[in-house]
C-alpha atoms as a PDB file:
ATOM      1  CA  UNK A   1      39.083 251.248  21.213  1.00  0.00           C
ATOM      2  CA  UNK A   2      36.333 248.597  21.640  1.00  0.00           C
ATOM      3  CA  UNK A   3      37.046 245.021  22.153  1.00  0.00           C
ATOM      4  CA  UNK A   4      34.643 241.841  21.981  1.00  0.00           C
ATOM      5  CA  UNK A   5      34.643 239.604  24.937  1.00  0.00           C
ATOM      6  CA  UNK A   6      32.652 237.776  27.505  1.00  0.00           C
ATOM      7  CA  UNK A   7      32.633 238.646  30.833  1.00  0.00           C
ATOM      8  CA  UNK A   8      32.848 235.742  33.072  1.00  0.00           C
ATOM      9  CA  UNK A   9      33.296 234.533  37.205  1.00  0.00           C
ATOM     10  CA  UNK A  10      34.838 231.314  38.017  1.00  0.00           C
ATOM     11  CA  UNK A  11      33.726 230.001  41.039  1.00  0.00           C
ATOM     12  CA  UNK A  12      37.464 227.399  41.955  1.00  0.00           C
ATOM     13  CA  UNK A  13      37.636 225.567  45.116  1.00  0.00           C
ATOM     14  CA  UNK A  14      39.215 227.867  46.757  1.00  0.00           C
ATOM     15  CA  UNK A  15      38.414 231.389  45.499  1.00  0.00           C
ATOM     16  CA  UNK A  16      36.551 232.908  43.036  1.00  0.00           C
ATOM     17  CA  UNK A  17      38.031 234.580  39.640  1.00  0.00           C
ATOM     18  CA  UNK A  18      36.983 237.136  37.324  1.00  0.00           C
ATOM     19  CA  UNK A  19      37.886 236.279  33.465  1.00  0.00           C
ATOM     20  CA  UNK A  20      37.583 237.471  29.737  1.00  0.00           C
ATOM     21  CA  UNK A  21      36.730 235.153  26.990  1.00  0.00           C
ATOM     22  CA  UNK A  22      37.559 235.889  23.262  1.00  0.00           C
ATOM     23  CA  UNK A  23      37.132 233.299  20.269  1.00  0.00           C
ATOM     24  CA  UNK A  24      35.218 230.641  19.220  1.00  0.00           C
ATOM     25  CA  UNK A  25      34.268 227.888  21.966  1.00  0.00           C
ATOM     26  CA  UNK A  26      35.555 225.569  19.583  1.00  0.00           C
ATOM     27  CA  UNK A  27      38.851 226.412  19.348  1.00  0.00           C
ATOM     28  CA  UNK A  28      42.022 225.881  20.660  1.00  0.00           C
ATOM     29  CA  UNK A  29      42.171 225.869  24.317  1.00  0.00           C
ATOM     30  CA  UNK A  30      44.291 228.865  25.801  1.00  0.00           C
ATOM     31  CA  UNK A  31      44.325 230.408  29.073  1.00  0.00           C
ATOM     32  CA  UNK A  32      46.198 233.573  29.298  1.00  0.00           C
ATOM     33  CA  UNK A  33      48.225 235.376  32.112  1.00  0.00           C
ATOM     34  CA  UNK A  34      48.947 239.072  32.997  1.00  0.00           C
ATOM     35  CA  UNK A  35      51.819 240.784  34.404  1.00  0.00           C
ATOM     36  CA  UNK A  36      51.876 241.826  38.104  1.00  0.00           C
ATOM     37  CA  UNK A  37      49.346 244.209  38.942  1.00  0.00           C
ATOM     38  CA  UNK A  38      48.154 244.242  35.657  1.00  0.00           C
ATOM     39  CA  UNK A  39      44.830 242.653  34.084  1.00  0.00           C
ATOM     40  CA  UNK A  40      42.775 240.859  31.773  1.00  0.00           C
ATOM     41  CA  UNK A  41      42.902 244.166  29.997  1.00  0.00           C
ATOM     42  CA  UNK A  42      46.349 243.414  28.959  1.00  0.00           C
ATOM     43  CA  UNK A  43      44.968 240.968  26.004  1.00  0.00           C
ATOM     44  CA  UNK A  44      42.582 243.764  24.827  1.00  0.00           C
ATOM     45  CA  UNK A  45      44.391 244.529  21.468  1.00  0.00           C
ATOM     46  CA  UNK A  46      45.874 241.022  21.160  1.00  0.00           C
ATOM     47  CA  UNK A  47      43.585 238.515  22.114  1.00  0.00           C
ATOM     48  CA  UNK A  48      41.053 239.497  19.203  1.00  0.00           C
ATOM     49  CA  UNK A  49      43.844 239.418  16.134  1.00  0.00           C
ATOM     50  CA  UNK A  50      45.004 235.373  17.596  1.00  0.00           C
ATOM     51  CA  UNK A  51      43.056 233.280  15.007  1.00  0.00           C
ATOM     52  CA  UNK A  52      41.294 229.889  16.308  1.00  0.00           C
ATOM     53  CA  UNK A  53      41.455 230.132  19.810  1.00  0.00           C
ATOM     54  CA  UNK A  54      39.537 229.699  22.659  1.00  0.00           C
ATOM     55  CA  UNK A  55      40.876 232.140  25.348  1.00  0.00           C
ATOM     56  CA  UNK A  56      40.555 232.626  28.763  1.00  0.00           C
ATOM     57  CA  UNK A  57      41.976 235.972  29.737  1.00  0.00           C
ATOM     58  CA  UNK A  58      42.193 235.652  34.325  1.00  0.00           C
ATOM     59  CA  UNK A  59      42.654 238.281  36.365  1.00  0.00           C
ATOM     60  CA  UNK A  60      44.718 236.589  38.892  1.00  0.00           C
ATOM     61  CA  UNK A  61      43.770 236.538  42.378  1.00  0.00           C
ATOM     62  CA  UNK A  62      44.252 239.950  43.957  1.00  0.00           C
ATOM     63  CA  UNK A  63      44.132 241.524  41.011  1.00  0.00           C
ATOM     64  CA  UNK A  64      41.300 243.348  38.355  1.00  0.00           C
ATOM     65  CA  UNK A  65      37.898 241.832  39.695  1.00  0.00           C
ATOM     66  CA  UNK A  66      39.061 238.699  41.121  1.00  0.00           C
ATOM     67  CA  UNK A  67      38.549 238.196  44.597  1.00  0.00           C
ATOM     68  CA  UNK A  68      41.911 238.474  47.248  1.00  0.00           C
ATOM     69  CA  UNK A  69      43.022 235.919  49.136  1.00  0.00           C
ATOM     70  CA  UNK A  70      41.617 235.404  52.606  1.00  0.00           C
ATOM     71  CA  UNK A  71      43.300 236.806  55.360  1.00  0.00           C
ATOM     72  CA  UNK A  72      46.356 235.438  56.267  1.00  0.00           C
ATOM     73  CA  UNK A  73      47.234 234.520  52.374  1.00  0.00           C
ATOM     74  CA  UNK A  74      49.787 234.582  50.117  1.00  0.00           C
ATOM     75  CA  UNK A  75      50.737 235.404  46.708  1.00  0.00           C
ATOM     76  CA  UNK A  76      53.045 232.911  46.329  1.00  0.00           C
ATOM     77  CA  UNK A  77      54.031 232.181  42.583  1.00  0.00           C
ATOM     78  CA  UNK A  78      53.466 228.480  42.793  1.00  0.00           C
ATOM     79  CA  UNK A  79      50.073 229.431  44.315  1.00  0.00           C
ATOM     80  CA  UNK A  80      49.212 231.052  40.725  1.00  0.00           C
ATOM     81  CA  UNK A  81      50.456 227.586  39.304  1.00  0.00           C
ATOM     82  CA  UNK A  82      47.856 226.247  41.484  1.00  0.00           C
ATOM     83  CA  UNK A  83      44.953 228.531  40.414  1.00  0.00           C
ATOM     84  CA  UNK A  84      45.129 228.057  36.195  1.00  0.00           C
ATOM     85  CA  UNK A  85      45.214 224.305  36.641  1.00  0.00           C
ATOM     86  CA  UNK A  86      42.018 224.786  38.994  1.00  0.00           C
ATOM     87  CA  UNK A  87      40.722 226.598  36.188  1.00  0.00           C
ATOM     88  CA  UNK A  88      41.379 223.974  33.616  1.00  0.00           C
ATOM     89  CA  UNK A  89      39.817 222.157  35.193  1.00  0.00           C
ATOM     90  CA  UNK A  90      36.405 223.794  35.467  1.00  0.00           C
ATOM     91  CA  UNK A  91      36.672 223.739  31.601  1.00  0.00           C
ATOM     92  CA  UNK A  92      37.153 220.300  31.108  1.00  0.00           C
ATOM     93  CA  UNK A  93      40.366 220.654  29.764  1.00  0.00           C
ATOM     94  CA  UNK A  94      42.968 218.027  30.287  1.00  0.00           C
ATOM     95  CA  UNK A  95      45.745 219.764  27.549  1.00  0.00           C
ATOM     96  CA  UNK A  96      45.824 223.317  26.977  1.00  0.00           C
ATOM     97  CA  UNK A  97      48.261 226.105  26.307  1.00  0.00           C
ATOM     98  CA  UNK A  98      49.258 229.037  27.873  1.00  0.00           C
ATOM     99  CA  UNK A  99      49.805 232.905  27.038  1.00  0.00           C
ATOM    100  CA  UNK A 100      51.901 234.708  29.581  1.00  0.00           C
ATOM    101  CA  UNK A 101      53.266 238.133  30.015  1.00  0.00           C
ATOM    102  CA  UNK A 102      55.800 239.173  32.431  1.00  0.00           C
ATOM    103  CA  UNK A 103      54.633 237.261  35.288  1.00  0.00           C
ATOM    104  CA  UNK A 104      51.893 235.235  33.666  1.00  0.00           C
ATOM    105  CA  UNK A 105      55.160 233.926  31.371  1.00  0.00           C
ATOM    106  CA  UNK A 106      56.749 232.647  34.510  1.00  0.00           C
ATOM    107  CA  UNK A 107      53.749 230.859  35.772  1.00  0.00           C
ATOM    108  CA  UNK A 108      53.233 229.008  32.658  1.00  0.00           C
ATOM    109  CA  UNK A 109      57.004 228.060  32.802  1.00  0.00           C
ATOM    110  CA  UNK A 110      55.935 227.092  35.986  1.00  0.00           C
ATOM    111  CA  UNK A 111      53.162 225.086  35.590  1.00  0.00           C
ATOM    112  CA  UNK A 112      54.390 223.468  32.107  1.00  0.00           C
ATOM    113  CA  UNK A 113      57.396 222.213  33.797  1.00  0.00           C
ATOM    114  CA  UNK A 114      55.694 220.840  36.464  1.00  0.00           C
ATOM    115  CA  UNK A 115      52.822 218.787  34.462  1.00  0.00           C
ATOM    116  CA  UNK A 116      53.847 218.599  30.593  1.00  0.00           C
ATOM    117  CA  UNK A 117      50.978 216.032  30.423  1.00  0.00           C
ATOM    118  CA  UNK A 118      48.704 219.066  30.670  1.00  0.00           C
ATOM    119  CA  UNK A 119      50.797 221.731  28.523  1.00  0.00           C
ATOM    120  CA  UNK A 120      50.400 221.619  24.974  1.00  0.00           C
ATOM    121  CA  UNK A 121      52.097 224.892  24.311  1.00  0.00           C
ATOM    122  CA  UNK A 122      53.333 227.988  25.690  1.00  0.00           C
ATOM    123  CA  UNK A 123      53.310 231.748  24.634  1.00  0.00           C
ATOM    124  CA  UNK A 124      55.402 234.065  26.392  1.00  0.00           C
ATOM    125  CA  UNK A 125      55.871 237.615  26.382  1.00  0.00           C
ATOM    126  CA  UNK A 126      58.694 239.542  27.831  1.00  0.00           C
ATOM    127  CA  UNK A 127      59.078 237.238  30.811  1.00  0.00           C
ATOM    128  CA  UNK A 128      60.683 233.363  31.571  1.00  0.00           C
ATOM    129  CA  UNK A 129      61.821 233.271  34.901  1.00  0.00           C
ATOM    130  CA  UNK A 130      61.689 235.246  38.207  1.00  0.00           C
ATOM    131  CA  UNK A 131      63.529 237.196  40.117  1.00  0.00           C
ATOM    132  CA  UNK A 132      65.846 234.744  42.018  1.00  0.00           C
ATOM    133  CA  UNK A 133      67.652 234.387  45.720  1.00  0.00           C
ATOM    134  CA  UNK A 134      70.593 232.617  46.994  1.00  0.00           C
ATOM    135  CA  UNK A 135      70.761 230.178  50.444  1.00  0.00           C
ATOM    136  CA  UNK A 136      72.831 232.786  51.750  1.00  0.00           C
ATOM    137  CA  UNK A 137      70.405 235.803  51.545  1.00  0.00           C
ATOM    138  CA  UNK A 138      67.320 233.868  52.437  1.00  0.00           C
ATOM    139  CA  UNK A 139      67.492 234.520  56.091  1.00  0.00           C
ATOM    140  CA  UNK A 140      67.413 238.220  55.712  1.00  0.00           C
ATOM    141  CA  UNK A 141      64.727 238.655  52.732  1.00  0.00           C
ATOM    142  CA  UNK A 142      62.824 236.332  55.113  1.00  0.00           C
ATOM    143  CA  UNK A 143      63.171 239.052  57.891  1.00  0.00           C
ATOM    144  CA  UNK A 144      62.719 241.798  55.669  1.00  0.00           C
ATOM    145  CA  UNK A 145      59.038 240.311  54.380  1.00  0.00           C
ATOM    146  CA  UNK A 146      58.195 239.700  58.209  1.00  0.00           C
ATOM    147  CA  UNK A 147      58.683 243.425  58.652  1.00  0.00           C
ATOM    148  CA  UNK A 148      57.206 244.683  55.803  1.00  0.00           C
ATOM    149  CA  UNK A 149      54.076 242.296  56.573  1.00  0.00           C
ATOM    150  CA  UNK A 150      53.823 243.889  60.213  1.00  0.00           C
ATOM    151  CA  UNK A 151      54.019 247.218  58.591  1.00  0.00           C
ATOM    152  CA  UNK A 152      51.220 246.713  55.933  1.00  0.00           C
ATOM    153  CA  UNK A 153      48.021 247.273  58.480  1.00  0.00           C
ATOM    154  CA  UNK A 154      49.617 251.463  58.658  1.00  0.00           C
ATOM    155  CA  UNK A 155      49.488 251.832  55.417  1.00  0.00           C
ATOM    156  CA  UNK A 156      47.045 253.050  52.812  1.00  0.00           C
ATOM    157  CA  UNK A 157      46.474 252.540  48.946  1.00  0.00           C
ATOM    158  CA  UNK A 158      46.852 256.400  46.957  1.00  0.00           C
ATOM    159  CA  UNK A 159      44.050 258.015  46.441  1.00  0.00           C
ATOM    160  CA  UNK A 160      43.618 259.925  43.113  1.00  0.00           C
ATOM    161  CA  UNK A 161      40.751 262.469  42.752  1.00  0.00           C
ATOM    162  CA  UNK A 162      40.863 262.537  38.996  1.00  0.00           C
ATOM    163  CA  UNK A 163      40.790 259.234  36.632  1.00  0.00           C
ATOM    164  CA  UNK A 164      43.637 261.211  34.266  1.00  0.00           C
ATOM    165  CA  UNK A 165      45.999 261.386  37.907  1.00  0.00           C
ATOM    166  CA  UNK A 166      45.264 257.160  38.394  1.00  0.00           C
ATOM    167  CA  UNK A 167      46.462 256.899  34.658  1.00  0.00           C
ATOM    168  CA  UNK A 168      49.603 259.057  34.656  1.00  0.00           C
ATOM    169  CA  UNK A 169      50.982 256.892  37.384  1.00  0.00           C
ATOM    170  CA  UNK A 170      49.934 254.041  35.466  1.00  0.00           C
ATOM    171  CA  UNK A 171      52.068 255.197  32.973  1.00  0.00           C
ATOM    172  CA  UNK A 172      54.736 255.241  34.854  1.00  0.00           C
ATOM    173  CA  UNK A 173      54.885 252.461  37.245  1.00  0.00           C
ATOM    174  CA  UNK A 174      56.611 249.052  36.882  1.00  0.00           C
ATOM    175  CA  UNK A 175      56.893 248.205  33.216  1.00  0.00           C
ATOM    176  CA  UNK A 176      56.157 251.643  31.928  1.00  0.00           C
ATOM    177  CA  UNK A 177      53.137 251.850  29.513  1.00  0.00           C
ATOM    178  CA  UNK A 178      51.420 254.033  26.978  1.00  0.00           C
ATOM    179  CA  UNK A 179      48.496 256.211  27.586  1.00  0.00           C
ATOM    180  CA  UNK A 180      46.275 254.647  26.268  1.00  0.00           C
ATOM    181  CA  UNK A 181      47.265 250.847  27.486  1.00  0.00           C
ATOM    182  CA  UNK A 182      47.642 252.607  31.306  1.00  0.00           C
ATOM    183  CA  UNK A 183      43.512 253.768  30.395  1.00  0.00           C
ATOM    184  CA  UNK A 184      42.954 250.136  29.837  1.00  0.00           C
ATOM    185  CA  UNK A 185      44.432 248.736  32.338  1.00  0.00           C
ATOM    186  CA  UNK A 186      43.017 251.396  35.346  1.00  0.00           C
ATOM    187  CA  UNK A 187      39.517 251.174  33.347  1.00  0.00           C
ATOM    188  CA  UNK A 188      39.818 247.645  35.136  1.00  0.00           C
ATOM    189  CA  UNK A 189      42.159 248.393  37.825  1.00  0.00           C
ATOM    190  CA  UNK A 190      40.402 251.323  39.613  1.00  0.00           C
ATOM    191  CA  UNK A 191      37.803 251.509  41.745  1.00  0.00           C
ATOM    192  CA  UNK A 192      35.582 254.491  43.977  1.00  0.00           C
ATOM    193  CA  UNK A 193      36.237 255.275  47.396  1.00  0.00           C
ATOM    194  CA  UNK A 194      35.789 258.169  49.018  1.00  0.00           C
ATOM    195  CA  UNK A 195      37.605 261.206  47.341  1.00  0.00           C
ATOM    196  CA  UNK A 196      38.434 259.878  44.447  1.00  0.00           C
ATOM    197  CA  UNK A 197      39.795 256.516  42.957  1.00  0.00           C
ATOM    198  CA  UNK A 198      42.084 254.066  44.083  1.00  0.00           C
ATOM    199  CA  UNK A 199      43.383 250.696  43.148  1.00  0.00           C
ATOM    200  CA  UNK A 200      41.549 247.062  43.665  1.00  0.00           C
ATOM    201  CA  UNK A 201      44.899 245.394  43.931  1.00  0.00           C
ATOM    202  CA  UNK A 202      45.305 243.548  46.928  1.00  0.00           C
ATOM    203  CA  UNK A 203      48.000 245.767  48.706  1.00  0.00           C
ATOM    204  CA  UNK A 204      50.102 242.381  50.155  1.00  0.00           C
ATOM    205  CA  UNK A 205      50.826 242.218  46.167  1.00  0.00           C
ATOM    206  CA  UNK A 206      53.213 244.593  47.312  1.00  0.00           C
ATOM    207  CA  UNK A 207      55.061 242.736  49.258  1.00  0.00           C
ATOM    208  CA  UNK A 208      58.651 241.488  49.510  1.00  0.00           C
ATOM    209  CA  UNK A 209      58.843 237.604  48.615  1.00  0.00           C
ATOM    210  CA  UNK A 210      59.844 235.901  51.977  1.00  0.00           C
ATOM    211  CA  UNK A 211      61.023 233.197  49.842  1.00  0.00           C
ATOM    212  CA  UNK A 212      62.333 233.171  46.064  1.00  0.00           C
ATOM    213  CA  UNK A 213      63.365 230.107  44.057  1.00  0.00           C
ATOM    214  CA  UNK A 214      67.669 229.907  43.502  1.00  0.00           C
ATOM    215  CA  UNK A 215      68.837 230.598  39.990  1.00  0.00           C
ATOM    216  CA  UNK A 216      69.100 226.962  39.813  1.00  0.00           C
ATOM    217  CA  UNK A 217      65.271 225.920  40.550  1.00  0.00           C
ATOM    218  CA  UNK A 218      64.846 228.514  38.026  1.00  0.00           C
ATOM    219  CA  UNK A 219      66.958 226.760  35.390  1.00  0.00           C
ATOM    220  CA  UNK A 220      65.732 223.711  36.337  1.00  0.00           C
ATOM    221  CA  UNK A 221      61.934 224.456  35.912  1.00  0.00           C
ATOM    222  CA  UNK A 222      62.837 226.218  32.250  1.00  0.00           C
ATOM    223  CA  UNK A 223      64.742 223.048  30.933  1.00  0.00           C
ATOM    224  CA  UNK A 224      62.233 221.003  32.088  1.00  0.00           C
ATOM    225  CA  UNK A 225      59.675 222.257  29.504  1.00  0.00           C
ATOM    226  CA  UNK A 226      58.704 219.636  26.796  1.00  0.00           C
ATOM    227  CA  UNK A 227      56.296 221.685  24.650  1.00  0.00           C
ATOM    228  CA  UNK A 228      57.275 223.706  22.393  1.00  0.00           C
ATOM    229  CA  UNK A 229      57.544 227.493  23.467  1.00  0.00           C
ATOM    230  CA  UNK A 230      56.535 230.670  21.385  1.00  0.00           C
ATOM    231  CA  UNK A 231      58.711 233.665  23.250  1.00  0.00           C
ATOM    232  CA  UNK A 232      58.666 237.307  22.509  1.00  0.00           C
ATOM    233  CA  UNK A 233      61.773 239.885  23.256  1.00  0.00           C
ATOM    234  CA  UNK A 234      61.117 242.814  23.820  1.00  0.00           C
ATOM    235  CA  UNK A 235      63.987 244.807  22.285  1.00  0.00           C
ATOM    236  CA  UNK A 236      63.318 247.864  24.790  1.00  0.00           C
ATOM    237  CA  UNK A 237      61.836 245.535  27.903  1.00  0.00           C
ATOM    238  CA  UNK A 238      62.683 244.074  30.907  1.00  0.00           C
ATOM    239  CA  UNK A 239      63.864 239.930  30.125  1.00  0.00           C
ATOM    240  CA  UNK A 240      66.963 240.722  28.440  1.00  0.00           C
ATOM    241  CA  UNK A 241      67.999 242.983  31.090  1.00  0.00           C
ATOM    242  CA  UNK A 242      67.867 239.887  33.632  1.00  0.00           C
ATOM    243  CA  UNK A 243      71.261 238.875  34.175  1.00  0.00           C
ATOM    244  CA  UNK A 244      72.213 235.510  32.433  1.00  0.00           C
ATOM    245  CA  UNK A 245      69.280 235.692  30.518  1.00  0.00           C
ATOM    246  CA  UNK A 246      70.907 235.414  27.374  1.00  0.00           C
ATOM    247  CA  UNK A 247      73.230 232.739  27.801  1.00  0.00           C
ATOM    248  CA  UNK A 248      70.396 230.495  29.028  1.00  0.00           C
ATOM    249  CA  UNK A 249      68.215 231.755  25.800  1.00  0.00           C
ATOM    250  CA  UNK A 250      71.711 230.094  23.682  1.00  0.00           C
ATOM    251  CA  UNK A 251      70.606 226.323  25.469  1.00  0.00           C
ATOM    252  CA  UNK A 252      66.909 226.136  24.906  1.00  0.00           C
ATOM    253  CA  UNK A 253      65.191 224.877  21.941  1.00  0.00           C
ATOM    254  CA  UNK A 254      62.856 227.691  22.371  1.00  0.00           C
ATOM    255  CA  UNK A 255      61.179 229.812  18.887  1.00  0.00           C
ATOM    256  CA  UNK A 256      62.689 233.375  19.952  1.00  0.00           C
ATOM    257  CA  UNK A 257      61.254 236.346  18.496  1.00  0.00           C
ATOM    258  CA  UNK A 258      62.983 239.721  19.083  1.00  0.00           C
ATOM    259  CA  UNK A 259      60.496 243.235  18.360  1.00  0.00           C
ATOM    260  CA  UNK A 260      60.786 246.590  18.926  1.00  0.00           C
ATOM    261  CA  UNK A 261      58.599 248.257  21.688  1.00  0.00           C
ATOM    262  CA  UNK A 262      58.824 248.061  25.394  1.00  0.00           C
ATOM    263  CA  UNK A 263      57.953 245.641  28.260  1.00  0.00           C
ATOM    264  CA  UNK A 264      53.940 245.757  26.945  1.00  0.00           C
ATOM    265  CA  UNK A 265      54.624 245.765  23.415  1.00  0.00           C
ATOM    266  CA  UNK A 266      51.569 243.856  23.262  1.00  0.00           C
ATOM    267  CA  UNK A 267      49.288 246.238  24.282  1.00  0.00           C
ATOM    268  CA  UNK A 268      51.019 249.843  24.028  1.00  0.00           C
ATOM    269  CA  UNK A 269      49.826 250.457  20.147  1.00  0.00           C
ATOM    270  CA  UNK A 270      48.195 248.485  17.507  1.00  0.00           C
ATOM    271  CA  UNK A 271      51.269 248.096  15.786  1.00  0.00           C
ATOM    272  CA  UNK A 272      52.874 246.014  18.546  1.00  0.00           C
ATOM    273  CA  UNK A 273      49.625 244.057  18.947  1.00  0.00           C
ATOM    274  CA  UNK A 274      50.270 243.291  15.579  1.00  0.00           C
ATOM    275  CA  UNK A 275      53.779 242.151  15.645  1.00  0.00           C
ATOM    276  CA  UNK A 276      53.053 239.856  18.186  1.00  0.00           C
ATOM    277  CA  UNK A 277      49.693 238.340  16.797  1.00  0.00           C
ATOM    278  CA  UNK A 278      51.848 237.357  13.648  1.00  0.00           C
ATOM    279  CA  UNK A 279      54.298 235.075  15.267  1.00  0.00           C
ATOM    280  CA  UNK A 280      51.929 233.728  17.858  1.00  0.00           C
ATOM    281  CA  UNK A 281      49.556 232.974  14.783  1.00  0.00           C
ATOM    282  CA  UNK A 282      51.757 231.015  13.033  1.00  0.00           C
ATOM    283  CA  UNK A 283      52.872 229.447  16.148  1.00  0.00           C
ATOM    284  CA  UNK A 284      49.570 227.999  17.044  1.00  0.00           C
ATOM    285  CA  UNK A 285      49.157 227.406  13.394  1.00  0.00           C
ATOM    286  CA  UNK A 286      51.847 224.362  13.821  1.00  0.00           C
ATOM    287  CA  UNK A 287      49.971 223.043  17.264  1.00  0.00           C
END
């Protein structure tokens, strides 16, 4: 599979990103989001079949070739949020939309809530809002990340000795993924060391969250959306398996689309790609 796209670094304030650019520099403005520990590989089969847009496909920070936080960082969510409006703003652009999977989804929720002035519309894949905490458990998730954060510096990333090893556990890691989409995503995601190949992911990616958002922040930020929002079910992935997902689905004014395939339906086969490209087409064909 061969894909057309521009390779590009975005020198932000505060840290430099790695990018892929598909469509005509005239179109629609677009920046798109990956999963956790995914890439800008995700968009590979999508990104080229969405007519009339201008996309810019991040790897977030920590992730693909982006650069890692500095010592001491975080990967908060809301510092994500933080991050694609630094980058809209290096393009000049004071409205733009948003394509998210998984965790990309949630930080365009995020950030469209937060500044509808600069959200024209939003495309989401397979994810809305994140994994949530109560008041009551906060004290002991914020102990467990303290000890897991101690623990990091004695631990190592895997080490494969074979590309083929790197991609079977690709395959099978969070969000489960076809052969061929886990060969695009550890084309990006690998790199050499000694003995073999191992990930560039910033290992504190790995982390517990010392602090998540209550199901009502959560609820909050998703009602507080004013543009309209383009969102893909997966019928085999991982939103509708979030409890109370549904029931807050029933209240939003939301364009839901529900396909076969799994959590990367938009990048496992062509057919998926496909599937998806048609609805966000038309979707973008209203904007």
């Amino acid at each position: 599979m061969s894909t057309a796209f521009e390779e590009v670094r975005l020198r932000l304030p505060h840290i430099e990103l790695a990018a892929h650019l598909f469509g005509p520099e005239d179109g629609l403005p677009v920046i798109a989001l990956h999963g956790w520990l995914d890439n800008a590989m995700t968009y590979a089969r999508l990104a080229p079949k969405l007519k009339g847009l201008r996309i810019v496909a991040l790897d977030l920070a920590g992730h693909g070739h982006s650069d890692h936080r500095p010592a001491g960082g975080s990967y908060a969510i809301w510092d994500y949020v933080h991050d694609v409006l630094q980058v809209a703003e290096q393009f000049g652009w004071q409205r733009f939309s948003l394509l998210g999977h998984s965790m990309g989804a949630i930080v365009s929720v995020l950030l469209a809530a937060a500044m509808p002035e600069r959200v024209e519309r939003l495309a989401l894949i397979d994810g809305l809002i994140p994994y949530t905490g109560e008041a009551d458990s906060a004290p002991a998730k914020l102990g467990e990340a303290l000890k897991a954060q101690l623990a990091l510096a004695g631990k190592s990333k895997p080490v494969y000795g074979q590309l083929e090893r790197a991609v079977a556990a690709r395959m099978q890691g969070v969000g489960a993924v076809s052969l061929e989409a886990a060969e695009l995503l550890a084309g990006r995601g690998l790199m050499p060391v000694p003995g073999g190949y191992t990930w560039r992911t910033d290992a504190r990616l790995t982390l517990p969250s010392p602090l998540r958002l209550t199901l009502a922040h959560a609820h909050s930020f998703v009602q507080s959306v004013q543009c309209p929002v383009s969102l893909i079910l997966a019928q085999q992935g991982m939103l509708q398996a979030q409890p109370g997902v549904a029931q807050l689905l029933e209240k939003l004014p939301f364009e839901l689309h529900s396909l076969p395939g799994g959590h990367h339906l938009h990048l496992d086969d062509e057919a998926g790609a496909q599937a998806v490209a048609d609805c966000f087409n038309r979707f973008f064909a209203k904007a």
